[in-house]
C-alpha atoms as a PDB file:
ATOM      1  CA  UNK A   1       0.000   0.000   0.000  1.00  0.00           C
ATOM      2  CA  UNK A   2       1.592   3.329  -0.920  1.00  0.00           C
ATOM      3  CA  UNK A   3       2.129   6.072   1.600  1.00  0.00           C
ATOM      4  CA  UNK A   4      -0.045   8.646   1.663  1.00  0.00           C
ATOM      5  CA  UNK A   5       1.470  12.120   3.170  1.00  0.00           C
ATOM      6  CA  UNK A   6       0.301  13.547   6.024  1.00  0.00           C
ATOM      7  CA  UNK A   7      -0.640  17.220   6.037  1.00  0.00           C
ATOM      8  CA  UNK A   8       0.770  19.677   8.099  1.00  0.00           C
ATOM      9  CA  UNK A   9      -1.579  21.848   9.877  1.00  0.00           C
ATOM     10  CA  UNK A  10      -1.057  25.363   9.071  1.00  0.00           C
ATOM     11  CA  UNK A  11      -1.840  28.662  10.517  1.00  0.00           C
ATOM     12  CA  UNK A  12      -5.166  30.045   9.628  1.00  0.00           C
ATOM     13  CA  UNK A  13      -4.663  33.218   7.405  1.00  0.00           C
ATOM     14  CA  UNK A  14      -4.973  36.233   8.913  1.00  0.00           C
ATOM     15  CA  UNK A  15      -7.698  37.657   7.199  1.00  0.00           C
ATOM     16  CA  UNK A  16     -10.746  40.585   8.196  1.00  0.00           C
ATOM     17  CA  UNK A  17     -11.674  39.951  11.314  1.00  0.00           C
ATOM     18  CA  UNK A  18      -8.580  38.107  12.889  1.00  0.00           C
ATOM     19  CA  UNK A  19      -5.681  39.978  15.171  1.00  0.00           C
ATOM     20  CA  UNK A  20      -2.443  38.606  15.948  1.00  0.00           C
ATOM     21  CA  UNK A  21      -2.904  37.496  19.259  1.00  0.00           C
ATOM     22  CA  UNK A  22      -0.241  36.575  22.059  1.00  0.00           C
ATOM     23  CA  UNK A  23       2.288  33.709  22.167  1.00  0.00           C
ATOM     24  CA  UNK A  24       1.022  30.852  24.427  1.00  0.00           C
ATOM     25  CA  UNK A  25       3.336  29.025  26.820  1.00  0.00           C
ATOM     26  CA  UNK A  26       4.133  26.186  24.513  1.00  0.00           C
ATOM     27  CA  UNK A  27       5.386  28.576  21.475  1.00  0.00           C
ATOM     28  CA  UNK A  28       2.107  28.743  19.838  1.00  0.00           C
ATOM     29  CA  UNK A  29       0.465  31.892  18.449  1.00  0.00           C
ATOM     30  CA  UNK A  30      -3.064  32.472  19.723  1.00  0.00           C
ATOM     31  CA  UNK A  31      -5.521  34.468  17.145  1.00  0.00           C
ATOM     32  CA  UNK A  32      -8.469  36.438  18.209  1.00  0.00           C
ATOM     33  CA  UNK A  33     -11.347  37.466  16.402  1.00  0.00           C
ATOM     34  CA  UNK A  34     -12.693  40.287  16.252  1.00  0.00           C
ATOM     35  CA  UNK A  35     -16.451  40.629  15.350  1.00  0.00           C
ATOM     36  CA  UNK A  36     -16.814  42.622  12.165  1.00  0.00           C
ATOM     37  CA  UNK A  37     -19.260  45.583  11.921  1.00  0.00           C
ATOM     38  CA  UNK A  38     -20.973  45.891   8.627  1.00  0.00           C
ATOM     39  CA  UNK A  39     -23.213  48.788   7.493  1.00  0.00           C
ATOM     40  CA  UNK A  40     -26.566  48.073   6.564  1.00  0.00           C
ATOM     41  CA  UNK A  41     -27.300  48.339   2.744  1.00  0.00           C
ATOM     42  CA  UNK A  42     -27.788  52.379   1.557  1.00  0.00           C
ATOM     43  CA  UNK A  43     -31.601  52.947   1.143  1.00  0.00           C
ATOM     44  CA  UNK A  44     -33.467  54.240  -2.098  1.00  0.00           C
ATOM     45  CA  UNK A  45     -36.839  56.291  -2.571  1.00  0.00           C
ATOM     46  CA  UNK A  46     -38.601  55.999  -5.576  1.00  0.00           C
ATOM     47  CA  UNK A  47     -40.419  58.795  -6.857  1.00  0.00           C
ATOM     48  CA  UNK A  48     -43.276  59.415  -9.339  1.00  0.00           C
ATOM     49  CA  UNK A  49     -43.308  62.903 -10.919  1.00  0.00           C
ATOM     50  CA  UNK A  50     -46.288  64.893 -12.648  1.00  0.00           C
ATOM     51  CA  UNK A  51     -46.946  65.429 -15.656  1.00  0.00           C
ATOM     52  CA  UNK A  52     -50.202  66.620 -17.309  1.00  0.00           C
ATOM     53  CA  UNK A  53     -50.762  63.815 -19.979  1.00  0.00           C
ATOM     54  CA  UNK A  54     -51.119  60.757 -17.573  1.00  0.00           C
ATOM     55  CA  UNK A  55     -54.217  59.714 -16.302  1.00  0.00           C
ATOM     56  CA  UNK A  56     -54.548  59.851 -11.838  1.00  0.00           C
ATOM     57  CA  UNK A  57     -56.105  56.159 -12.612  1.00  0.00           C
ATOM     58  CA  UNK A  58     -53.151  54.903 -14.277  1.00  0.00           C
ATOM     59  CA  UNK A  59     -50.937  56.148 -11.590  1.00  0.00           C
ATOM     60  CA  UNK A  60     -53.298  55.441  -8.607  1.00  0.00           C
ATOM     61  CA  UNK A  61     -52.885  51.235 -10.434  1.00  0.00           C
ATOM     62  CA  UNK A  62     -48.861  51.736 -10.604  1.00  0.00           C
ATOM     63  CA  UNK A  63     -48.830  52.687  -7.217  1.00  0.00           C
ATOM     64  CA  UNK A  64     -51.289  49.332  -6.144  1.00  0.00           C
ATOM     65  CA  UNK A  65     -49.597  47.369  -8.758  1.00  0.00           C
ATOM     66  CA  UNK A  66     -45.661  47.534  -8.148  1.00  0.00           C
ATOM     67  CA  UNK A  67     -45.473  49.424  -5.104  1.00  0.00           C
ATOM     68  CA  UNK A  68     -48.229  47.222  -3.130  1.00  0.00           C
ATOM     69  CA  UNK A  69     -50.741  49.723  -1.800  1.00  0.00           C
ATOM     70  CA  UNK A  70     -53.864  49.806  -1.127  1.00  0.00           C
ATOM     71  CA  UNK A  71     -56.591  51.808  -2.704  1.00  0.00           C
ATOM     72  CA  UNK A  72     -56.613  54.684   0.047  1.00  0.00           C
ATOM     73  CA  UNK A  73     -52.888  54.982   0.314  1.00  0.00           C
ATOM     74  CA  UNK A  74     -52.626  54.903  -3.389  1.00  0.00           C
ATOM     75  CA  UNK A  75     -55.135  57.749  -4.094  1.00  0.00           C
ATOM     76  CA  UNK A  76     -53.443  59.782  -1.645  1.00  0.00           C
ATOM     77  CA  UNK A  77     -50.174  59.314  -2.689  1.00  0.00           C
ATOM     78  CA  UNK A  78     -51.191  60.183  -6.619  1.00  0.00           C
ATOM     79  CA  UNK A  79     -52.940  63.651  -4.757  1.00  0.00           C
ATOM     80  CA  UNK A  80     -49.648  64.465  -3.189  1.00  0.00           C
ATOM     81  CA  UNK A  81     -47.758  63.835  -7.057  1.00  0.00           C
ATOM     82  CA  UNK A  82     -50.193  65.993  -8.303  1.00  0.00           C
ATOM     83  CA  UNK A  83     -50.525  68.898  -5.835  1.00  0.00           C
ATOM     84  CA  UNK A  84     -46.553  68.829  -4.952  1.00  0.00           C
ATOM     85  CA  UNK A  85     -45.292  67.483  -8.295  1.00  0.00           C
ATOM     86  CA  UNK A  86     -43.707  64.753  -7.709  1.00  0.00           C
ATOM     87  CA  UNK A  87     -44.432  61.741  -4.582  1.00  0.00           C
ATOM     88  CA  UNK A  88     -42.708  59.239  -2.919  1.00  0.00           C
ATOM     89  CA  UNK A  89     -44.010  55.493  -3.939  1.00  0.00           C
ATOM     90  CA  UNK A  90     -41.611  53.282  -1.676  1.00  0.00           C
ATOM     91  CA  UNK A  91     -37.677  52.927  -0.350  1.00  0.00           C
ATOM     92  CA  UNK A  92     -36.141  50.209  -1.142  1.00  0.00           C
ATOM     93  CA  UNK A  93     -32.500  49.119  -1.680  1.00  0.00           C
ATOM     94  CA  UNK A  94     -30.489  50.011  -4.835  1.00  0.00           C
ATOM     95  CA  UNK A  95     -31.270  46.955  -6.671  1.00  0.00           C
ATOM     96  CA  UNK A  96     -34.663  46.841  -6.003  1.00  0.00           C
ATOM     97  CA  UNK A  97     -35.595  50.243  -6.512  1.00  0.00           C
ATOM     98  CA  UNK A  98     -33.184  50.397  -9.968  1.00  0.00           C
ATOM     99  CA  UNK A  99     -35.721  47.406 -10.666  1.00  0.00           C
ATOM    100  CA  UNK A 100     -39.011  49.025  -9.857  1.00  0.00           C
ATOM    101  CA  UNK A 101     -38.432  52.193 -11.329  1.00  0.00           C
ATOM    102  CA  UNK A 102     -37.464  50.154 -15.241  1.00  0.00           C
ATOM    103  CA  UNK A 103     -41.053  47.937 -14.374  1.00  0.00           C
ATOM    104  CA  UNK A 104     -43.045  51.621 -14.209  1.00  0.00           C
ATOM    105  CA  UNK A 105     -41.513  53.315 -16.654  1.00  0.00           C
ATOM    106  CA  UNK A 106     -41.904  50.129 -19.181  1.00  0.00           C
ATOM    107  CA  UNK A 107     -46.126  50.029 -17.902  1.00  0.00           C
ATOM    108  CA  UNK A 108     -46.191  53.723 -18.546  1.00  0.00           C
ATOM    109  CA  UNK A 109     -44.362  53.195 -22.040  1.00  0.00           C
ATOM    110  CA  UNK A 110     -46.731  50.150 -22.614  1.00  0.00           C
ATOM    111  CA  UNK A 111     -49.639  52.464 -21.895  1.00  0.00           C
ATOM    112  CA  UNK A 112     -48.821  55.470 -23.953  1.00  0.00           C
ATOM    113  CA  UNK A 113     -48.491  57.488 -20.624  1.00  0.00           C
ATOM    114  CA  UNK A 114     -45.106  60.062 -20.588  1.00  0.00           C
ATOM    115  CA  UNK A 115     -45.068  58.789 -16.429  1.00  0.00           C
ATOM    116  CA  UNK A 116     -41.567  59.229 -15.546  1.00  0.00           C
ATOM    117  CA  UNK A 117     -40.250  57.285 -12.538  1.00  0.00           C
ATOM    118  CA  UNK A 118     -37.276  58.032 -10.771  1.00  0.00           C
ATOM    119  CA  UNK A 119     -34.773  57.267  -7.683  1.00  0.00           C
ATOM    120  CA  UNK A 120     -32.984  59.230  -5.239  1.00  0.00           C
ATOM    121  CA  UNK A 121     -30.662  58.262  -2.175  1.00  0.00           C
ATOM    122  CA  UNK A 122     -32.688  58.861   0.800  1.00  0.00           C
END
């Protein structure tokens, strides 16, 4: 039967999150971790903005349709657009507000609406 090598432990690599440590009794090096502190994902709002071509109905479905609201919230949310020229719909990360801003502006394309959807850091 052939000999099969044995593998030498080795150190673990001192990567994020480890510090050298001390030196034990024995000659050994004792690592410590440290916890790491991560920040939580930047936030994103979505806005809708007013224009004079697109119907309150069409905007009062976006809102229910991609953003989840209800019938109330929605119709006061497409109010606020309209009064204050533009509304917040949602905040959401980056990826998912990049994502939901493309699925309204492709509805309000679909539609023949000029609805123009856009995102800001919050």
């Amino acid at each position: 039967m052939p000999d099969i090598p044995k593998q030498v432990p080795t150190a673990p690599e001192q990567g994020p999150g480890v510090v050298p440590g001390r030196e034990a009794d024995d000659g050994t090096t004792i690592l410590e971790r440290v916890p790491q502190k991560t920040q939580p994902p930047r936030l994103y709002q979505v806005l809708l903005l007013n224009d004079d071509f697109t119907p309150m109905e069409f905007v009062v479905m976006v809102l229910q349709e991609y953003f989840r609201h209800g019938l109330d919230t929605a119709t006061q949310i497409m109010l606020k657009i309209h009064h204050e020229g533009r509304g917040v719909c949602g905040v959401f990360t980056k990826d998912v507000a990049a994502t939901k801003v493309e699925l309204v502006l492709a509805a309000s394309r679909r539609a023949g609406h000029p609805l123009q959807c856009i995102m800001e850091a919050a």
